[in-house]
Protein backbone atom coordinates (compact mmCIF):
# COMPACT_ATOMS: atom_id res chain seq x y z
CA UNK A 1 -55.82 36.63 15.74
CA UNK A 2 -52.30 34.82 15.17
CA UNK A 3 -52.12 31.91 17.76
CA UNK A 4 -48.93 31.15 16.87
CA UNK A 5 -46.90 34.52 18.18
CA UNK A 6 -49.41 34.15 21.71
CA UNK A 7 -48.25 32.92 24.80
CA UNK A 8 -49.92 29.86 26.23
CA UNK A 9 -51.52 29.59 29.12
CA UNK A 10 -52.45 26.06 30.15
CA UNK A 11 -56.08 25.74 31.90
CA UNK A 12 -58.37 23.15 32.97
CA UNK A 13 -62.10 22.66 31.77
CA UNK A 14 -63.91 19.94 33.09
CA UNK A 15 -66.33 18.36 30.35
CA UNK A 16 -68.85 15.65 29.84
CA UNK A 17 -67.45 12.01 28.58
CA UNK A 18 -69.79 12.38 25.83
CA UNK A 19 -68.62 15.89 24.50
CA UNK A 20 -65.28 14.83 25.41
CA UNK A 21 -65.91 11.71 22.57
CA UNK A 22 -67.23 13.96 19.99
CA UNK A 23 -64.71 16.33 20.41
CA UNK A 24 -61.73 13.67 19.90
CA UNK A 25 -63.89 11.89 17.13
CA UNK A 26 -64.09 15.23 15.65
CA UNK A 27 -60.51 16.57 16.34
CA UNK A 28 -59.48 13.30 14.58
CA UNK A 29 -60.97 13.41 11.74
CA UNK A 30 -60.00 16.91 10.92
CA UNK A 31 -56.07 15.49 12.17
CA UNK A 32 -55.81 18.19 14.85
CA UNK A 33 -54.98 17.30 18.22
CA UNK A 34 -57.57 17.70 21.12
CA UNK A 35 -56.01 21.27 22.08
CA UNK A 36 -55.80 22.59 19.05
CA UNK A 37 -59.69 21.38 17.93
CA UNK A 38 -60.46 23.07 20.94
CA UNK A 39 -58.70 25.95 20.56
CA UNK A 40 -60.00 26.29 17.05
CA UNK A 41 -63.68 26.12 18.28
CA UNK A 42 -63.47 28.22 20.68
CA UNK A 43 -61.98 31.37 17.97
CA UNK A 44 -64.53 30.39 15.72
CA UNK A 45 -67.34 31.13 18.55
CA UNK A 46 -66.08 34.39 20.04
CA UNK A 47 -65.63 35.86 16.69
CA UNK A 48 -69.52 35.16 15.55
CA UNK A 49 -70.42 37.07 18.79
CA UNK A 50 -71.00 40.73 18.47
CA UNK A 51 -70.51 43.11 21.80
CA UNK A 52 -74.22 43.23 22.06
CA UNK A 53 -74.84 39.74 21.84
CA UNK A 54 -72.07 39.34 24.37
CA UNK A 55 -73.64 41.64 26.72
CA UNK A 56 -77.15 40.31 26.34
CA UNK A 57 -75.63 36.73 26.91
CA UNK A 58 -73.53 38.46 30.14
CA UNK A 59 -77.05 40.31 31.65
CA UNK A 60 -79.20 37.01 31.04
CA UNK A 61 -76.27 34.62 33.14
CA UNK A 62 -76.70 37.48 35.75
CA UNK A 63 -80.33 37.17 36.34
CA UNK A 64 -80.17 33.54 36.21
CA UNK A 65 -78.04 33.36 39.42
CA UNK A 66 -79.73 33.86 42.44
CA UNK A 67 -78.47 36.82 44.40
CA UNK A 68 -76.83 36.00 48.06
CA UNK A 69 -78.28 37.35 51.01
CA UNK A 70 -74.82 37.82 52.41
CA UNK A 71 -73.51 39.80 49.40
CA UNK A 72 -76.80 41.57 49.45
CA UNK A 73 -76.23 42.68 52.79
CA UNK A 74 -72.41 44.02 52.90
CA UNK A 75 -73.28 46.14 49.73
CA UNK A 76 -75.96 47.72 52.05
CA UNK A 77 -73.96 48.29 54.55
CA UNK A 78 -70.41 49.72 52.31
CA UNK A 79 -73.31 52.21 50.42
CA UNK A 80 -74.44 53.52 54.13
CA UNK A 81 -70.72 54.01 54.91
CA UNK A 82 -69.98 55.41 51.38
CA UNK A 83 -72.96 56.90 50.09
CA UNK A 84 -73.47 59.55 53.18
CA UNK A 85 -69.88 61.06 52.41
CA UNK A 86 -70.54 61.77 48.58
CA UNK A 87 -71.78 65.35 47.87
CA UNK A 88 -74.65 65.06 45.37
């Protein structure tokens, strides 16, 4: 992928003060600036993921949140409204 021709979109990521250290020690030492170390990193790690990694990593984030009664309970009620209409 060719960072240079890409737009740039600015975010925010809130890190540790000890990351945050290693990552400037780091970014130093390899003379890049903190965005571009960053930026670096993070190209390296999506491109050693395959798709099925990805999605394995995706389902097990899933299950590790706890499901909201709330939520839980307007899906049941959209499928009663939804469900009945659908011919099976």
């Amino acid at each position: 992928m060719d960072t240079k021709t890409l737009k740039k979109i600015e975010v925010s990521v809130s890190l540790n003060t000890s990351l945050l250290k290693v990552i400037d020690e780091c970014a130093e030492q390899l003379r890049y600036n903190r965005e571009e170390f960053i930026a670096m990193a993070c190209q390296q790690f999506v491109g050693q993921i395959n798709p099925q990694e990805l999605e394995n990593i995706y389902c097990e984030r899933q299950m590790q949140q706890p499901e909201e009664l709330e939520w839980a309970e307007t899906a049941a009620i959209l499928a009663g409204e939804i469900l009945p209409k659908e011919k099976w």
